[in-house]
Protein backbone atom coordinates (compact mmCIF):
# COMPACT_ATOMS: atom_id res chain seq x y z
CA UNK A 1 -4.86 -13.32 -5.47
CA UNK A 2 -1.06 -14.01 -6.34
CA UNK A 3 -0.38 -11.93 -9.23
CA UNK A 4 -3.01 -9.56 -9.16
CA UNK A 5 -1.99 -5.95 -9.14
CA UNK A 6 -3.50 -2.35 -7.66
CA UNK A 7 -3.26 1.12 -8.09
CA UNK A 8 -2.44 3.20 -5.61
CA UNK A 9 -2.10 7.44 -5.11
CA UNK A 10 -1.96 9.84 -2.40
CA UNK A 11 -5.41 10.55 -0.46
CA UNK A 12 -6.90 13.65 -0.97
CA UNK A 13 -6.90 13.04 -5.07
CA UNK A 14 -9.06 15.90 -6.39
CA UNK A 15 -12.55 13.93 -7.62
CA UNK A 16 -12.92 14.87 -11.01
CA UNK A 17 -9.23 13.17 -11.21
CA UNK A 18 -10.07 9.62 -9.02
CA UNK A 19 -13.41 9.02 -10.67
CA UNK A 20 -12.42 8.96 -14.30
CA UNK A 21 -8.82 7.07 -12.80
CA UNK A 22 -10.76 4.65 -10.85
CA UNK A 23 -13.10 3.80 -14.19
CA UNK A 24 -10.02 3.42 -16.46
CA UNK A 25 -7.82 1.23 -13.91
CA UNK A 26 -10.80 -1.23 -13.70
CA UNK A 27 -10.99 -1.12 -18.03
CA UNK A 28 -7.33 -1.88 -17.80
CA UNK A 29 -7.47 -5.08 -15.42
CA UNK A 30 -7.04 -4.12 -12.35
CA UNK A 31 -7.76 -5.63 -9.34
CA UNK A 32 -7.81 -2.85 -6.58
CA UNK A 33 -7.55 0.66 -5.67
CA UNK A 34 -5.61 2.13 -3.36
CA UNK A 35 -5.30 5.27 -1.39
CA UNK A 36 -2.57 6.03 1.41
CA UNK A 37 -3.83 8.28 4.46
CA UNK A 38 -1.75 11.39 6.05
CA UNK A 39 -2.90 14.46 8.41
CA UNK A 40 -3.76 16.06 5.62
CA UNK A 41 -6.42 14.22 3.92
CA UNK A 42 -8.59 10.83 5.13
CA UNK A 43 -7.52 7.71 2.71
CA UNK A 44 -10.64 6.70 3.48
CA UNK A 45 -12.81 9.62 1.74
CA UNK A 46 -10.18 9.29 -1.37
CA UNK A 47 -11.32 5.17 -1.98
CA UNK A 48 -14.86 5.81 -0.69
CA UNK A 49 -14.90 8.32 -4.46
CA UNK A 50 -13.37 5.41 -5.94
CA UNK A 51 -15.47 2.74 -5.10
CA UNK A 52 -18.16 4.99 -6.92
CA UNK A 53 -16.66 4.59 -10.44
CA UNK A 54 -15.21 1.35 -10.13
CA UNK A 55 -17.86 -0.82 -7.91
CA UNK A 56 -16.18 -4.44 -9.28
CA UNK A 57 -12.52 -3.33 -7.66
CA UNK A 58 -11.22 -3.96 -4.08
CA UNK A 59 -10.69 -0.97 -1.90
CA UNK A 60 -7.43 -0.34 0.04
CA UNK A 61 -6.00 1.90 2.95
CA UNK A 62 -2.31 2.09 3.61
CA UNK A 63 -1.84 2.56 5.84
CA UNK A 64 -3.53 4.38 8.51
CA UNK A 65 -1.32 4.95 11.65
CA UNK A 66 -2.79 3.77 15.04
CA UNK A 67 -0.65 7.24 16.52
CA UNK A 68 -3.75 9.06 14.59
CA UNK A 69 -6.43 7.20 14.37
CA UNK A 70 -8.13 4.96 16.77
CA UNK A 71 -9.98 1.68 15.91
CA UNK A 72 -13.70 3.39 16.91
CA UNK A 73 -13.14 5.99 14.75
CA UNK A 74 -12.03 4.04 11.83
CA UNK A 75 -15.14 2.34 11.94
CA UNK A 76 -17.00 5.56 12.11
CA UNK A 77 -15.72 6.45 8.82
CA UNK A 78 -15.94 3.68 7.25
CA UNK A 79 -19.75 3.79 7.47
CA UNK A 80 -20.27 7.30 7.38
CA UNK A 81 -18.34 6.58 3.79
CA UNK A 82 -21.26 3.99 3.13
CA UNK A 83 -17.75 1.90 2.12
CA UNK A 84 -18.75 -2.23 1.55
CA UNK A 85 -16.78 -3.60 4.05
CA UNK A 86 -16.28 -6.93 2.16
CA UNK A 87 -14.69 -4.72 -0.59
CA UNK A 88 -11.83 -3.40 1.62
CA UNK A 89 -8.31 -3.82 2.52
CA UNK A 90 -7.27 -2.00 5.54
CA UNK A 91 -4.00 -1.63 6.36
CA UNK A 92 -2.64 -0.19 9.67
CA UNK A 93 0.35 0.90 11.13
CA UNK A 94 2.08 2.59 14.34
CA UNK A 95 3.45 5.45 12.78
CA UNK A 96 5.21 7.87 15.49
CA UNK A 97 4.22 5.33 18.34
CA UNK A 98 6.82 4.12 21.22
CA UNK A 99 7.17 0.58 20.69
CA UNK A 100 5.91 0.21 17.65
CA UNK A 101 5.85 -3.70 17.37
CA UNK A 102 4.20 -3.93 20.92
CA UNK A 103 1.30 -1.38 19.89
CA UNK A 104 0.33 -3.27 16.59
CA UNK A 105 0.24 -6.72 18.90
CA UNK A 106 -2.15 -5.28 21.70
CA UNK A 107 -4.06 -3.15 18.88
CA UNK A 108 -5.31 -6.03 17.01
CA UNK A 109 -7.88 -7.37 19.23
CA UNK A 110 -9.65 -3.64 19.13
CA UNK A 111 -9.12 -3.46 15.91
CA UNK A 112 -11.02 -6.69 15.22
CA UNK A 113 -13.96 -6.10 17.86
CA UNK A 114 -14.34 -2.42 16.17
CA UNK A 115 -14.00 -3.97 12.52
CA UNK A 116 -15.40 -7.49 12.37
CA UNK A 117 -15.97 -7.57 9.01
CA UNK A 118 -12.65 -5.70 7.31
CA UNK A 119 -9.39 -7.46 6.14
CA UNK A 120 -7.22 -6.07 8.39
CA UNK A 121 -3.77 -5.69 6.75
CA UNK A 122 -0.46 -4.50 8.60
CA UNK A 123 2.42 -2.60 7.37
CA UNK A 124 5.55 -4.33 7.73
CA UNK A 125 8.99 -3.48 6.88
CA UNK A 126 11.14 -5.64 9.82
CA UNK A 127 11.76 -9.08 10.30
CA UNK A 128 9.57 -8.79 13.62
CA UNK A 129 7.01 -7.14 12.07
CA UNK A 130 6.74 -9.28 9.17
CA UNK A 131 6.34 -12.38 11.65
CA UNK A 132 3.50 -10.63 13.31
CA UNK A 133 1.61 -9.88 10.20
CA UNK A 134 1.90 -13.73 8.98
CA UNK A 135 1.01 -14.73 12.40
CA UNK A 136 -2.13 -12.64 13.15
CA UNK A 137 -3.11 -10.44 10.31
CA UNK A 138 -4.67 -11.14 7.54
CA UNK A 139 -2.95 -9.44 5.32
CA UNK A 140 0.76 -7.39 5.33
CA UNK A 141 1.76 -4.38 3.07
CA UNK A 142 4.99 -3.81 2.13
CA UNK A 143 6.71 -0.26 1.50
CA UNK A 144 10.04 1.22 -0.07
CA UNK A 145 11.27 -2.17 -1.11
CA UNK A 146 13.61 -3.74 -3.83
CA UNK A 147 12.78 -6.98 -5.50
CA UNK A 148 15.09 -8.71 -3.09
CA UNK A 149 14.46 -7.08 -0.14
CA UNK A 150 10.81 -7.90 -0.81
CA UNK A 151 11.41 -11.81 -1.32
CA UNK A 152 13.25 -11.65 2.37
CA UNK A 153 10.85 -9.77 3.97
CA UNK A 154 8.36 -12.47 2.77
CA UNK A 155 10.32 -15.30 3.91
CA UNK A 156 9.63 -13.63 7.42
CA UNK A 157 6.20 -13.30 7.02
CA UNK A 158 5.91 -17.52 6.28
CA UNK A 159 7.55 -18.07 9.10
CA UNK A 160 5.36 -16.11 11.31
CA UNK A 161 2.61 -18.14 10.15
CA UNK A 162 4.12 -21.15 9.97
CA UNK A 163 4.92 -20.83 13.62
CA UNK A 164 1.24 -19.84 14.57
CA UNK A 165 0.48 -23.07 12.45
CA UNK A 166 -2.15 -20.77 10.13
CA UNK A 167 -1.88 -20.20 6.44
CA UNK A 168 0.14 -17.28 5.09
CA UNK A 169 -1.89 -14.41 4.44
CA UNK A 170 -1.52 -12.44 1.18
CA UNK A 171 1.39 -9.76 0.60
CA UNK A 172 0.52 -6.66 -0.92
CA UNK A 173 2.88 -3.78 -0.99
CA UNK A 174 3.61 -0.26 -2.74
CA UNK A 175 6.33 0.00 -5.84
CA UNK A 176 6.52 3.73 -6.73
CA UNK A 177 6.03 3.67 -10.46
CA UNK A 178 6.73 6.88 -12.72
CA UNK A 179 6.82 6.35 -16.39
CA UNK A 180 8.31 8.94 -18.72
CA UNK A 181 11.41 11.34 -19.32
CA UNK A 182 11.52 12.79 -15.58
CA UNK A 183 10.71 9.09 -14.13
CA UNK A 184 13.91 9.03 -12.31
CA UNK A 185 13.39 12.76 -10.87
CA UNK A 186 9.73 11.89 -9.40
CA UNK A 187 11.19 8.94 -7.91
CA UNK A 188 14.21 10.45 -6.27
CA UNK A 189 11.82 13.27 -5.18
CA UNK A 190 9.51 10.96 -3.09
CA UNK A 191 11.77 8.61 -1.98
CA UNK A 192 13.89 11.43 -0.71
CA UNK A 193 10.95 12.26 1.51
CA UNK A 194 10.66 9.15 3.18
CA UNK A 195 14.16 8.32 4.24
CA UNK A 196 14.02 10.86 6.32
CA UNK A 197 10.76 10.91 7.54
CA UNK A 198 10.69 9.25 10.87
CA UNK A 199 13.27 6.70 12.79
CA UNK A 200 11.69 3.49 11.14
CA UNK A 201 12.23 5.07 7.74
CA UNK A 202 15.53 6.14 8.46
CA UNK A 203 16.40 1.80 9.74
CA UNK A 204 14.50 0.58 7.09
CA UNK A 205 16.47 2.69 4.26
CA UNK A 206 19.54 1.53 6.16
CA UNK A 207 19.00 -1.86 6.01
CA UNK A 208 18.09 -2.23 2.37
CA UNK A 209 21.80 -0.18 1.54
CA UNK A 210 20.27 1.02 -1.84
CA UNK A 211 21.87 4.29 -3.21
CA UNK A 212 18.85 7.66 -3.40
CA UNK A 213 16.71 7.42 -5.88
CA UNK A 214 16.65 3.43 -6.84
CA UNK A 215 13.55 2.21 -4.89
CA UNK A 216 10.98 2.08 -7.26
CA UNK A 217 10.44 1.69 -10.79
CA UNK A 218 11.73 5.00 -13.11
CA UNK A 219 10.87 3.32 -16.38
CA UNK A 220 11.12 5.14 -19.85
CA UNK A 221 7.82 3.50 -21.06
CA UNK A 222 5.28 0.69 -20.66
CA UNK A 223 8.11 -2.65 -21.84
CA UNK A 224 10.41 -0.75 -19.17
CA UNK A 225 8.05 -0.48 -16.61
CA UNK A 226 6.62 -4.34 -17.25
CA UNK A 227 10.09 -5.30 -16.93
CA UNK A 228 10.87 -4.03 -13.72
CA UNK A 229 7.41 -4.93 -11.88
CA UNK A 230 7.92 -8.11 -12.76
CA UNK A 231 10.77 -8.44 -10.54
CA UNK A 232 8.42 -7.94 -7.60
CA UNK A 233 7.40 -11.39 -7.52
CA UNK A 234 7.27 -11.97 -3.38
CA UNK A 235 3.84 -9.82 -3.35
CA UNK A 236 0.82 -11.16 -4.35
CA UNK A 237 -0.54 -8.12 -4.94
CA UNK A 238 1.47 -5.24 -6.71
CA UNK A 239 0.08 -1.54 -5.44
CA UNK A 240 1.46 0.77 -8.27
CA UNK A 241 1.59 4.08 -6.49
CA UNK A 242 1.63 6.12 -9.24
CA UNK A 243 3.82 9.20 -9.22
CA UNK A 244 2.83 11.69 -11.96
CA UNK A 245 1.14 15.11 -11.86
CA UNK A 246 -2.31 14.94 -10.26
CA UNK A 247 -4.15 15.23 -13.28
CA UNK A 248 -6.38 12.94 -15.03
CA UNK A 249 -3.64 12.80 -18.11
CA UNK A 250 -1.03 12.15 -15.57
CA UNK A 251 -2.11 9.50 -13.14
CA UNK A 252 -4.12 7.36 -15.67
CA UNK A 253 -0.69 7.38 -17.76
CA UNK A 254 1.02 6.12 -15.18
CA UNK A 255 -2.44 3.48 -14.71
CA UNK A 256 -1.77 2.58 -18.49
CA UNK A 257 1.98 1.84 -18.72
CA UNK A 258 1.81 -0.46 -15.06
CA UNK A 259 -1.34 -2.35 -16.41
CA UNK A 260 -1.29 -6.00 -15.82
């Protein structure tokens, strides 16, 4: 798996836009798709029209948070979707929950009696929860993170397995990718979201001390953009989460400059 990459949007992606994106990602070499989930649309319905277009690719969810969704239901979905479950990635998280690193600990054996046969992936950001993930998951998604912050937050991870004496399950994790002249606007513009979004967010931007608008890659074309994913060499898997216009021009693109 270590240096495959995916491509990743924002669920809710009209159709007509992730079928055509879904076909061309798995022309270009791709190894997975990827859809995050919010209240306002299921990630879940989003990779399920995916998986239609592009039936060699891995499917991925991240994440979706444990504050909305419940491991029953999940499962619900998932074969109401008629998704493969040997096809898919599913990453979860505690979004708003009170102690966050508790909740993902005591969710997992749920999770796995509800989902037997799912990768279950967490989403990690601190040290603690990067231990966890290399301990018990088997998988851990990364999010908002620089090159270095990455290789750190991996370190954790291989110790958490290390510890639980178990191999150390693959890293995957998002790197916001626009390509063009108003790159470094899209970026700013969703990153600027997110560092305000909840407590965690607001820690986690903290910690990595990176001026607004840096996380990510704002490249002018494809050799920029190559350039700077390469740096992300702690994750196994790169998720490009493309940030263009929700088009079919736009997001496949962004799909063509970020190919492997």
């Amino acid at each position: 798996m270590s240096g495959a990459r995916g491509f990743g949007v924002a669920a809710g992606l009209d159709p007509e836009v992730a079928r055509p994106l879904a076909a061309r990602c798995a022309e270009l070499g791709y190894s997975s798709l990827w859809s995050n989930d919010h209240p306002g649309a299921l990630g879940l319905e989003t990779i399920a029209i995916f998986a239609e277009s592009a039936p060699e690719l891995d499917l991925g969810v991240a994440v979706m948070a444990l504050d909305r969704h419940d491991p029953a239901s999940i499962a619900a979905q998932i074969d109401r979707l008629g998704i493969n479950r040997d096809r898919l990635w599913l990453g979860v998280g505690a979004g708003f929950s009170d102690r966050p690193l508790t909740r993902m600990r005591e969710a997992l054996p749920e999770l796995r009696e509800a989902l037997p046969d799912v990768r279950l992936v967490l989403a990690a950001m601190g040290p603690k929860m990067c231990a966890l993930a290399g301990s018990s998951y088997d998988g851990v998604f990364f999010n908002w993170m620089t090159p270095d912050f990455a290789r750190s937050a991996r370190e954790n991870v291989e110790r958490g397995a290390r510890e639980a004496g178990r191999e150390v399950p693959p890293v995957m994790g998002y790197v916001r990718t626009a390509v063009g002249p108003d790159a470094e606007e899209r970026l700013a513009k969703e990153e600027s979201f997110y560092r305000d979004l909840h407590p965690g967010y607001r820690n986690h931007f903290d910690r990595l001390g990176e001026p607004e608008g840096t996380v990510g890659v704002a490249a002018g074309d494809r050799d920029d953009a190559a350039a700077a994913l390469a740096g992300y060499d702690a994750l196994d898997t790169i998720v490009v989460r493309g940030l263009a216009t929700a088009s079919t021009e736009g997001m496949i693109s962004v799909a063509e400059a970020a190919a492997p």
